[in-house]
PDB file of N, CA and C in Angstrom:
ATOM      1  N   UNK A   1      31.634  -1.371   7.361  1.00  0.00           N
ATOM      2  CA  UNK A   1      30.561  -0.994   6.467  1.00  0.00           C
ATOM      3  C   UNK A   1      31.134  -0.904   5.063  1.00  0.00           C
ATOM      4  N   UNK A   2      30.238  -1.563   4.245  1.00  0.00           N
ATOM      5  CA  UNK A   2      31.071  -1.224   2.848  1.00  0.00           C
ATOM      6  C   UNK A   2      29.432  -0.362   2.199  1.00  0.00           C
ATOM      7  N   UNK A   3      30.084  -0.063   0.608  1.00  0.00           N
ATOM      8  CA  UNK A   3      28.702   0.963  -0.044  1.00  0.00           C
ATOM      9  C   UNK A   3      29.137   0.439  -1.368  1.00  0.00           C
ATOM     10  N   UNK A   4      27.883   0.569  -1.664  1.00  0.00           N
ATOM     11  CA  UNK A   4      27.219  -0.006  -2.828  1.00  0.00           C
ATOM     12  C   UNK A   4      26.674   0.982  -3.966  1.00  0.00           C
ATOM     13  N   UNK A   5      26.595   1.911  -4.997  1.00  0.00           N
ATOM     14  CA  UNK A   5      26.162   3.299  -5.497  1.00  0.00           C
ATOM     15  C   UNK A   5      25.509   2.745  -6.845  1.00  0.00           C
ATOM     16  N   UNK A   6      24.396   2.857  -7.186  1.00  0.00           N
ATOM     17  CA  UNK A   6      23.720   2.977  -8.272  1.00  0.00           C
ATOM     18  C   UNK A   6      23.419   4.223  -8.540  1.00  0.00           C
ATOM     19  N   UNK A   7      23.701   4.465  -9.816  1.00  0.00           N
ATOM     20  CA  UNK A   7      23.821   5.846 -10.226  1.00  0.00           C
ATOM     21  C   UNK A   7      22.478   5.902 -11.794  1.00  0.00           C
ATOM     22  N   UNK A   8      22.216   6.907 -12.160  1.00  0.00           N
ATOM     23  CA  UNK A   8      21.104   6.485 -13.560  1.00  0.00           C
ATOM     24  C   UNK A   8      21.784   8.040 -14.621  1.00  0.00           C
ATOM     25  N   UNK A   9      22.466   7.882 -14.969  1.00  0.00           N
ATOM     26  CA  UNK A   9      23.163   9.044 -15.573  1.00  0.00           C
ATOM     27  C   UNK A   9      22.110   9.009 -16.938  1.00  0.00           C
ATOM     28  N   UNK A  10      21.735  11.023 -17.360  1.00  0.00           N
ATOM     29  CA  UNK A  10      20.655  11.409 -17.645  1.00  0.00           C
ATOM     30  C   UNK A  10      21.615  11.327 -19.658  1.00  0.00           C
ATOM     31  N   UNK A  11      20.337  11.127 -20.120  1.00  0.00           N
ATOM     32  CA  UNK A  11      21.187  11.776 -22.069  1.00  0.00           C
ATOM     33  C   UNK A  11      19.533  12.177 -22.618  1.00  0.00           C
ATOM     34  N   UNK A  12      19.812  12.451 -23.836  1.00  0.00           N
ATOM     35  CA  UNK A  12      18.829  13.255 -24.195  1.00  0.00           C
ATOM     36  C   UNK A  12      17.542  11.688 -24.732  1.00  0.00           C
ATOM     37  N   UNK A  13      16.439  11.998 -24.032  1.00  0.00           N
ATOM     38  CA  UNK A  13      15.427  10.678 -24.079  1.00  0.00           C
ATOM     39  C   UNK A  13      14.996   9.800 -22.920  1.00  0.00           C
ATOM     40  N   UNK A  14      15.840  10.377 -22.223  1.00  0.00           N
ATOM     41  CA  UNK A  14      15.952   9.230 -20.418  1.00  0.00           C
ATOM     42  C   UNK A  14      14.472   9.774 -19.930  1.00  0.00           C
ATOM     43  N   UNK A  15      13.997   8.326 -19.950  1.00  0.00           N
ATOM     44  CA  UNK A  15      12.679   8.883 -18.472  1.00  0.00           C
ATOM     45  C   UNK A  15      13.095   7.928 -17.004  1.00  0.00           C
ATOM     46  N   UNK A  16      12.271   8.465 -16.181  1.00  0.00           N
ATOM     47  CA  UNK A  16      12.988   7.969 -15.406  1.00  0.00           C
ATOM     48  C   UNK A  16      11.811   7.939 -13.990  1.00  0.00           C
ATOM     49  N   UNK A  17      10.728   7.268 -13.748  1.00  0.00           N
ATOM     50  CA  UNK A  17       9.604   7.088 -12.915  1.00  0.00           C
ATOM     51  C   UNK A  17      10.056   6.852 -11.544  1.00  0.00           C
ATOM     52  N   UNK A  18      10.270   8.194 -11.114  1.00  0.00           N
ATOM     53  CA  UNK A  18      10.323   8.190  -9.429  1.00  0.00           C
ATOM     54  C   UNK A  18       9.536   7.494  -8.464  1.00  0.00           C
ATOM     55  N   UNK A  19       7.654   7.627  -8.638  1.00  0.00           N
ATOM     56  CA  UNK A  19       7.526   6.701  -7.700  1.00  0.00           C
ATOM     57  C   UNK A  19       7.181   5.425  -7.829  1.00  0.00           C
ATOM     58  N   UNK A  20       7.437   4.694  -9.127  1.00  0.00           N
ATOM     59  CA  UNK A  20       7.645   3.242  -9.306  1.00  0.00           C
ATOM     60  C   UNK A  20       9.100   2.865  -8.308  1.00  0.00           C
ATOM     61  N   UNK A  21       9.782   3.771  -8.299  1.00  0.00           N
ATOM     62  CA  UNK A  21      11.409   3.400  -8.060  1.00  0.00           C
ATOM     63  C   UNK A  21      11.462   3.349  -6.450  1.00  0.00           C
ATOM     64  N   UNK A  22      10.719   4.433  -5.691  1.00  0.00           N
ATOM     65  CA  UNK A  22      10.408   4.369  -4.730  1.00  0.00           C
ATOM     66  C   UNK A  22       9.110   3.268  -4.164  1.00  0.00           C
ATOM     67  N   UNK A  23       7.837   3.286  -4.683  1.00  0.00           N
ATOM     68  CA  UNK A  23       7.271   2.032  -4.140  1.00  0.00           C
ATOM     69  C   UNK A  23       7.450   0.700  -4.193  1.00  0.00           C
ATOM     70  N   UNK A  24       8.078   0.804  -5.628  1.00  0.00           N
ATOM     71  CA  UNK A  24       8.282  -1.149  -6.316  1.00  0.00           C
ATOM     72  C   UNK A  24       9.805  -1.364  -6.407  1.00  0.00           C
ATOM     73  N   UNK A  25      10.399  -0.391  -7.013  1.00  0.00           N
ATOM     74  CA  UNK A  25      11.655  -1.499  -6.986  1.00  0.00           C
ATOM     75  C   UNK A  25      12.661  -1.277  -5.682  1.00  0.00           C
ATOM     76  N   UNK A  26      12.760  -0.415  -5.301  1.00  0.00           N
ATOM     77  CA  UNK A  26      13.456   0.075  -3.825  1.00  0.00           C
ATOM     78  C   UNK A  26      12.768  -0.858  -3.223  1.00  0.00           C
ATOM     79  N   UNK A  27      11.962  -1.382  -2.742  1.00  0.00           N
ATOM     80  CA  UNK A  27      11.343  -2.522  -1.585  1.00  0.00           C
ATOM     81  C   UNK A  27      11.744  -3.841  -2.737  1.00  0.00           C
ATOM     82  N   UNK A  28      12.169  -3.826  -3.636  1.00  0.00           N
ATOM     83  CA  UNK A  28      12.083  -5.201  -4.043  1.00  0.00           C
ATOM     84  C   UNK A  28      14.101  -5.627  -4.077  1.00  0.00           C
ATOM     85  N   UNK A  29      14.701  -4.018  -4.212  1.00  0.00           N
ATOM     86  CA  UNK A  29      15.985  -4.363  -3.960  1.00  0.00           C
ATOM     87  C   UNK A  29      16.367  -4.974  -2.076  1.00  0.00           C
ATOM     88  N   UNK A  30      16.058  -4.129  -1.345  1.00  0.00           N
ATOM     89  CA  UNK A  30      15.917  -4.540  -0.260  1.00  0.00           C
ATOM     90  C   UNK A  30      15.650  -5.705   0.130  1.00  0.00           C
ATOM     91  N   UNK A  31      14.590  -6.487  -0.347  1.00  0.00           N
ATOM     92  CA  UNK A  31      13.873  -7.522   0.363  1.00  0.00           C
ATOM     93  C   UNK A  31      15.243  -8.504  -0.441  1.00  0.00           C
ATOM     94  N   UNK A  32      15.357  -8.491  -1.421  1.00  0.00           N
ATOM     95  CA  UNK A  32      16.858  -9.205  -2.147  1.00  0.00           C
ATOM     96  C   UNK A  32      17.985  -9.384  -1.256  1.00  0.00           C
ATOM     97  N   UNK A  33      18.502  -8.633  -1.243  1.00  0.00           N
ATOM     98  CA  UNK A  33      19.233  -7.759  -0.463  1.00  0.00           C
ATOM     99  C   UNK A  33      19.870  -7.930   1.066  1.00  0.00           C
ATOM    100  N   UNK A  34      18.793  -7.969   1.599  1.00  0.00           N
ATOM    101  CA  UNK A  34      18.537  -8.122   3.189  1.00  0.00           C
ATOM    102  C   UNK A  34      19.169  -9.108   3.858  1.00  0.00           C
ATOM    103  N   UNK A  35      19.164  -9.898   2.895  1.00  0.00           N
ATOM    104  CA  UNK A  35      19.539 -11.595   3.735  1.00  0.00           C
ATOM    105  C   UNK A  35      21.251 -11.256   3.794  1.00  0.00           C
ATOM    106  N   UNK A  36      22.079 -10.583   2.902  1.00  0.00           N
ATOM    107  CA  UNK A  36      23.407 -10.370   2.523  1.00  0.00           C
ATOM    108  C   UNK A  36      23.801  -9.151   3.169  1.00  0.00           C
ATOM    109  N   UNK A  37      23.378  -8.781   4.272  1.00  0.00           N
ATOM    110  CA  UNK A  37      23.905  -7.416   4.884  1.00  0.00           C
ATOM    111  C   UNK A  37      23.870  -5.955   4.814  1.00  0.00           C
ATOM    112  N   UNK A  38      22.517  -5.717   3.681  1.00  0.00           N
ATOM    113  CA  UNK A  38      21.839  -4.882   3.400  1.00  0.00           C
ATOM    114  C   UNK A  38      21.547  -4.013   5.222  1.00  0.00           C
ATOM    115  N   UNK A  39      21.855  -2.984   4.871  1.00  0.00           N
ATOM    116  CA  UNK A  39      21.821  -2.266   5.968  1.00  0.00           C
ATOM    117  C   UNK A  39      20.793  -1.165   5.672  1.00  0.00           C
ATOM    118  N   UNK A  40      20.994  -0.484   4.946  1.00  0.00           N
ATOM    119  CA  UNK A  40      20.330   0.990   4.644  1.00  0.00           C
ATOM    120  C   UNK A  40      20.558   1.578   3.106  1.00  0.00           C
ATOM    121  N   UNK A  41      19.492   2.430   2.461  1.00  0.00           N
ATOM    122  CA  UNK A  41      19.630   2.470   1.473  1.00  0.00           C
ATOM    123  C   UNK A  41      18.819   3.950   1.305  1.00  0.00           C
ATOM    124  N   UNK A  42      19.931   4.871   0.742  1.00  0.00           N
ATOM    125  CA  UNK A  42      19.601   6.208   0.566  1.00  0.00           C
ATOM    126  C   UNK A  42      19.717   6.672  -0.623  1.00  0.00           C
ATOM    127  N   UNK A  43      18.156   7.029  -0.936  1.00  0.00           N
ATOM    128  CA  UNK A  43      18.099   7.699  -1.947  1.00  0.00           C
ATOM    129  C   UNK A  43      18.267   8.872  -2.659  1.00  0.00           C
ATOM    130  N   UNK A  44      19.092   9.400  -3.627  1.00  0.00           N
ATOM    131  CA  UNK A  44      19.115  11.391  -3.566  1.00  0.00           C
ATOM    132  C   UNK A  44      18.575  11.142  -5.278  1.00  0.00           C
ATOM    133  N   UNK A  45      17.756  12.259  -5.452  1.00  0.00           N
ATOM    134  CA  UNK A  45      16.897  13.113  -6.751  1.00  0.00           C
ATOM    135  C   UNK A  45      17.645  14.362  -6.586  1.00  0.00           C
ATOM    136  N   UNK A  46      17.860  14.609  -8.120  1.00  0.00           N
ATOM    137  CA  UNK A  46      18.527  15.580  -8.560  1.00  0.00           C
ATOM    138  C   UNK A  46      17.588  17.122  -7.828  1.00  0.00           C
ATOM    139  N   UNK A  47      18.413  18.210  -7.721  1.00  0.00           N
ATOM    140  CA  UNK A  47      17.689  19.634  -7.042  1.00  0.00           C
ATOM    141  C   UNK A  47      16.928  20.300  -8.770  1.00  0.00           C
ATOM    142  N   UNK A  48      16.395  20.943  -9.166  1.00  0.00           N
ATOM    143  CA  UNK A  48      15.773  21.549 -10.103  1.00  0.00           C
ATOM    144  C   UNK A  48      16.630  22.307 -11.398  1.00  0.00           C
ATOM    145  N   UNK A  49      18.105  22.252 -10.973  1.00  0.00           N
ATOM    146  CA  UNK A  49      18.553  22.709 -11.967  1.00  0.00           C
ATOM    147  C   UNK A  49      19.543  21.619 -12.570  1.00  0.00           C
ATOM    148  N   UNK A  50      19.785  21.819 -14.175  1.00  0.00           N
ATOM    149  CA  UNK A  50      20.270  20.356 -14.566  1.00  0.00           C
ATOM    150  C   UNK A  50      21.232  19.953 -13.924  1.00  0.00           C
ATOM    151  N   UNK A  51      21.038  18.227 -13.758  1.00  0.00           N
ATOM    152  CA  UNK A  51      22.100  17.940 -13.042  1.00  0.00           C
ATOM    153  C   UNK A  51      22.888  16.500 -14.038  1.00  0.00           C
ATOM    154  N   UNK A  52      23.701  15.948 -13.791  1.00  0.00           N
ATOM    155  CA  UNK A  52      24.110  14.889 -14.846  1.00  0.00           C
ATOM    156  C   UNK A  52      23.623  13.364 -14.612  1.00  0.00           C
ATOM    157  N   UNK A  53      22.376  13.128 -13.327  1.00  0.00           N
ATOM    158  CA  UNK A  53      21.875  11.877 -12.832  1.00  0.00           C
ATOM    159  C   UNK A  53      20.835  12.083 -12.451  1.00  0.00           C
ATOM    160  N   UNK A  54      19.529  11.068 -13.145  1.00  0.00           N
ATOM    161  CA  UNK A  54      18.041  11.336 -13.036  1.00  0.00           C
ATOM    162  C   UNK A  54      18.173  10.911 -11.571  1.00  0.00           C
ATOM    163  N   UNK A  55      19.009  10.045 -10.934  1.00  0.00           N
ATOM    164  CA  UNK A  55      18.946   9.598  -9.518  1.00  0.00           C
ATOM    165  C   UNK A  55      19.972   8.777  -8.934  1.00  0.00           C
ATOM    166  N   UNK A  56      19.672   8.928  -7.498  1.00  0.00           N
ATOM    167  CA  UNK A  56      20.706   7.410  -7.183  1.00  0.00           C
ATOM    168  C   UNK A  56      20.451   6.976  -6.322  1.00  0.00           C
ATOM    169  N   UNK A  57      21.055   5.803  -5.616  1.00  0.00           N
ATOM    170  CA  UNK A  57      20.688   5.123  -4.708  1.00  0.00           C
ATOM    171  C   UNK A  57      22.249   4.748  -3.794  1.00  0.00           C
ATOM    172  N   UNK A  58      22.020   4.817  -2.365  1.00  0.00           N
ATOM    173  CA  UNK A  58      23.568   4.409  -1.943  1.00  0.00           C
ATOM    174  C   UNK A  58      22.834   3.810  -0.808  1.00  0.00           C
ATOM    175  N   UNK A  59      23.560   1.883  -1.626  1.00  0.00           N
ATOM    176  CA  UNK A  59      22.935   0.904  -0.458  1.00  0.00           C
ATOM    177  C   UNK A  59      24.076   0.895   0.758  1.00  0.00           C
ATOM    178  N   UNK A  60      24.368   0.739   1.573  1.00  0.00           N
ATOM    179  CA  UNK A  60      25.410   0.228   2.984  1.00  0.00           C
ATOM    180  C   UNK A  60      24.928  -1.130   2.628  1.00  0.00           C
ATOM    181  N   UNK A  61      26.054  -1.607   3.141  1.00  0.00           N
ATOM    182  CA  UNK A  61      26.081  -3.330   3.296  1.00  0.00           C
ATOM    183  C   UNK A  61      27.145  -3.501   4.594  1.00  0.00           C
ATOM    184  N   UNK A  62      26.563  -4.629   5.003  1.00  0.00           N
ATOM    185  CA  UNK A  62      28.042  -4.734   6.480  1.00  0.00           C
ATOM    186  C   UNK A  62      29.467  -4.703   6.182  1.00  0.00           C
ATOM    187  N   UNK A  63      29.400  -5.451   4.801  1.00  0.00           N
ATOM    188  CA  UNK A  63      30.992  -5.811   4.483  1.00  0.00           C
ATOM    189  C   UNK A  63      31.168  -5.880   2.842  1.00  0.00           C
ATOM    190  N   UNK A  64      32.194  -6.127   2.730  1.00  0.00           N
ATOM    191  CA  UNK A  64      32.739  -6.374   0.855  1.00  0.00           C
ATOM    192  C   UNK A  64      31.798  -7.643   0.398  1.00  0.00           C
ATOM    193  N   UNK A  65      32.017  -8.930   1.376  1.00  0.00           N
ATOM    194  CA  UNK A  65      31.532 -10.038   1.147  1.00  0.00           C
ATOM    195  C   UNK A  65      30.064 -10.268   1.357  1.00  0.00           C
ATOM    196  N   UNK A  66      28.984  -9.420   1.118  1.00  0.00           N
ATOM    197  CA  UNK A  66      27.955  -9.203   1.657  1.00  0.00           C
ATOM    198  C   UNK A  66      27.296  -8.386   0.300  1.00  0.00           C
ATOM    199  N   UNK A  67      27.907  -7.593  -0.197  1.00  0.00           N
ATOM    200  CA  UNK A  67      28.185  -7.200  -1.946  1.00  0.00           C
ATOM    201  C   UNK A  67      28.392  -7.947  -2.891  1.00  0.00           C
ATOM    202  N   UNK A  68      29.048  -8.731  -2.145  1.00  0.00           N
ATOM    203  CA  UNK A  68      29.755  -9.894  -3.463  1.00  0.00           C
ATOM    204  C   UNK A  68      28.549 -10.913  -3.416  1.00  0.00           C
ATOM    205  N   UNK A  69      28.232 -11.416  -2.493  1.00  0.00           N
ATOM    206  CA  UNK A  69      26.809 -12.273  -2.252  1.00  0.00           C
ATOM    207  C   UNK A  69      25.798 -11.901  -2.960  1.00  0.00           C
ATOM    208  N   UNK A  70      25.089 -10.904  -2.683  1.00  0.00           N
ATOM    209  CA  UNK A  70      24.218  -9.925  -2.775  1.00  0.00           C
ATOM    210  C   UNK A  70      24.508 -10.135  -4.424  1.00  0.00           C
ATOM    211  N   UNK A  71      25.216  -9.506  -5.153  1.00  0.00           N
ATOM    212  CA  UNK A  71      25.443  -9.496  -6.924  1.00  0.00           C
ATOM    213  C   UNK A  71      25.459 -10.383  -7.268  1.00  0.00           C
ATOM    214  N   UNK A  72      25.864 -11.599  -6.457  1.00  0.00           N
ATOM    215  CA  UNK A  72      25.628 -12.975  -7.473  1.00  0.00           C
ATOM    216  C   UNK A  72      24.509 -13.730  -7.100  1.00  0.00           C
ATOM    217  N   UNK A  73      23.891 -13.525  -6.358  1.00  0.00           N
ATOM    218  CA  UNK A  73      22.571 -13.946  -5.965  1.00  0.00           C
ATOM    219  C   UNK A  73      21.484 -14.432  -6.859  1.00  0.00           C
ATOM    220  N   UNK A  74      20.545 -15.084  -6.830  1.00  0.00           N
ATOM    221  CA  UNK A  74      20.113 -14.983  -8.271  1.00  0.00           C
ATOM    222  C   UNK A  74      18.752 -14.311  -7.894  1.00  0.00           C
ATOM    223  N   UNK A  75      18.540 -13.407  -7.033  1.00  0.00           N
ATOM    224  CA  UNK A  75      17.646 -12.588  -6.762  1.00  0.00           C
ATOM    225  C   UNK A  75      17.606 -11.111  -7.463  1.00  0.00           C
ATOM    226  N   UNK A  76      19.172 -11.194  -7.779  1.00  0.00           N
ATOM    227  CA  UNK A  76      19.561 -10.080  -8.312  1.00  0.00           C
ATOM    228  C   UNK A  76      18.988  -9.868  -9.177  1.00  0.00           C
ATOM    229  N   UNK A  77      19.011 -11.311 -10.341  1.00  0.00           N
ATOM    230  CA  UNK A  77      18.753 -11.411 -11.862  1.00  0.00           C
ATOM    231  C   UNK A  77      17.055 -10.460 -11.595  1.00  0.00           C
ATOM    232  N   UNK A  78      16.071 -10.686 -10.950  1.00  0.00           N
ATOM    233  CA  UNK A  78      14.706  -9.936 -10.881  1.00  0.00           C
ATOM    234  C   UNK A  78      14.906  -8.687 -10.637  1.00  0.00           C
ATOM    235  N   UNK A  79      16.156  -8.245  -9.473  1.00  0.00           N
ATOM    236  CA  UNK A  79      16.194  -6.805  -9.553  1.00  0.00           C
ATOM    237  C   UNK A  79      16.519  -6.354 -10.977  1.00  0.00           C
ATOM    238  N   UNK A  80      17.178  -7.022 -11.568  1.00  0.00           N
ATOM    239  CA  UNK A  80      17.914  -6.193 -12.876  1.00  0.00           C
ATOM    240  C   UNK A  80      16.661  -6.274 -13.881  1.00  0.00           C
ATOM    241  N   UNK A  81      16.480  -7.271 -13.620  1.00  0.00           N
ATOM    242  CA  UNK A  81      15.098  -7.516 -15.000  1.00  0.00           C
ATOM    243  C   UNK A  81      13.897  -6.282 -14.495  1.00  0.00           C
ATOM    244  N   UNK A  82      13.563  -5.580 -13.174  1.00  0.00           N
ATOM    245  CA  UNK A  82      12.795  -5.140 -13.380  1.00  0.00           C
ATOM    246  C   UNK A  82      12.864  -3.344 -13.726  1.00  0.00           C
ATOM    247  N   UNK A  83      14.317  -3.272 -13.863  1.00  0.00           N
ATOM    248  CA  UNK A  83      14.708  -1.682 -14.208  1.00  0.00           C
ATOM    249  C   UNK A  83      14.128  -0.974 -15.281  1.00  0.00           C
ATOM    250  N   UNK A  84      13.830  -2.172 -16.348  1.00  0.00           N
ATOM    251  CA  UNK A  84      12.899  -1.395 -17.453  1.00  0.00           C
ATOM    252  C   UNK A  84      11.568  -1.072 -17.267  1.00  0.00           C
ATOM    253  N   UNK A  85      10.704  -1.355 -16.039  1.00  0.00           N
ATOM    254  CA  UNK A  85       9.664  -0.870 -15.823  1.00  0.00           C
ATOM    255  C   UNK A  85       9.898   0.797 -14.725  1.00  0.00           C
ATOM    256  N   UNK A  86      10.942   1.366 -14.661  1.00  0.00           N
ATOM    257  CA  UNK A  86      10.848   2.453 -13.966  1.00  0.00           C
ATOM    258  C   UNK A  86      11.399   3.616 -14.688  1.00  0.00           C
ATOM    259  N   UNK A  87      12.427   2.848 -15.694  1.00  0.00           N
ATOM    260  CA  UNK A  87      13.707   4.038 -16.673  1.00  0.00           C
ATOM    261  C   UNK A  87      14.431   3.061 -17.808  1.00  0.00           C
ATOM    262  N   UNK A  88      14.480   3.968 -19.123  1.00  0.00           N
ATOM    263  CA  UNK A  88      15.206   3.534 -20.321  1.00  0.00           C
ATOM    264  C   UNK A  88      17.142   3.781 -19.711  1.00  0.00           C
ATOM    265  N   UNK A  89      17.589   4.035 -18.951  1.00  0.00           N
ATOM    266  CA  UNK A  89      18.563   4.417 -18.664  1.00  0.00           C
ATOM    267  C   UNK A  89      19.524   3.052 -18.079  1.00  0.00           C
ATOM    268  N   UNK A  90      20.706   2.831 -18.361  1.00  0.00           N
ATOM    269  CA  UNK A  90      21.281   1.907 -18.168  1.00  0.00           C
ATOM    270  C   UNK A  90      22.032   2.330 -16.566  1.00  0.00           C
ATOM    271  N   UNK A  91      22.006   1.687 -15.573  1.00  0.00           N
ATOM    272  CA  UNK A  91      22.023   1.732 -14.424  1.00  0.00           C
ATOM    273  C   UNK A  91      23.484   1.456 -13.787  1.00  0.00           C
ATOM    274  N   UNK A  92      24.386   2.641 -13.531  1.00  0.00           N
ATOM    275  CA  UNK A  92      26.142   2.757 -13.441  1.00  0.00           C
ATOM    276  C   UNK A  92      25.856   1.970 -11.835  1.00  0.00           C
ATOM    277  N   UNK A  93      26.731   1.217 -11.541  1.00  0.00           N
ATOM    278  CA  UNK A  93      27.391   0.294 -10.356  1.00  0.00           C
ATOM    279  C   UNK A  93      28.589   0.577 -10.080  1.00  0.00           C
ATOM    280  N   UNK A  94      28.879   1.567  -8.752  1.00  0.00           N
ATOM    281  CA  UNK A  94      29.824   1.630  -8.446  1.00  0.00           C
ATOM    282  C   UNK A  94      30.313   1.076  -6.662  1.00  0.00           C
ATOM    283  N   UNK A  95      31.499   0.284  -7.204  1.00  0.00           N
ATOM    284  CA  UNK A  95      31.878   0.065  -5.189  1.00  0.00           C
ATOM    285  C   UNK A  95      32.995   0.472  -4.274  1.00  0.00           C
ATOM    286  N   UNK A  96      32.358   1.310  -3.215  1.00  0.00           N
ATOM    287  CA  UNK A  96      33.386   2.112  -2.399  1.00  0.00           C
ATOM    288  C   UNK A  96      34.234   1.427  -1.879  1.00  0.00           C
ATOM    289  N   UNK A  97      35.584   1.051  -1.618  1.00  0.00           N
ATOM    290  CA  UNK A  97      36.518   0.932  -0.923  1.00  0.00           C
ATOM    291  C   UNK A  97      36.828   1.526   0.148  1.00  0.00           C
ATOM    292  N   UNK A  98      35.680   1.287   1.378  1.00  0.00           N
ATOM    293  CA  UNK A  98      35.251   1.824   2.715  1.00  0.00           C
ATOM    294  C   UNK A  98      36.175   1.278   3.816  1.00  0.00           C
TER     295      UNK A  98
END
């Protein structure tokens, strides 16, 4: 199993539309996704007191090479293009060494 972490780290001005992120683009990363070993994809929202990330997302993928697919895909290019319809926030990519 390898992991995949999108992170949306908060500054003063960030909005950040939870259930666009949950109905539209979370089903649109997935369906991307899927063909490259997309396994599961968990979402955590910050608890009520400040925290330093409007949100995140931690995809599983089967393997490293399944990540690497997956990012160069050119399915990707639509996931990325559609981040400005949910948050002004530039979207941190990080990959676990699982």
């Amino acid at each position: 199993m390898a992991t995949l972490t999108v992170s949306y780290p908060l500054a003063a001005g960030s909005t950040f539309d939870r259930d666009y992120y949950l109905s539209t683009h979370l089903p649109l990363a997935q369906a991307a996704w899927g063909e490259f070993g997309l396994q599961s994809a968990e979402v955590l929202f910050p608890a009520a007191a400040p925290q330093p990330l409007a949100g995140m997302v931690i995809l599983r993928f089967a393997d490293q090479t399944g990540i690497d697919a997956a990012l160069a895909s050119p399915m990707t290019r639509e996931v990325i293009s559609d981040v400005p319809n949910f948050t002004n926030i530039a979207p941190v990519i990080f990959r676990a060494d699982d």
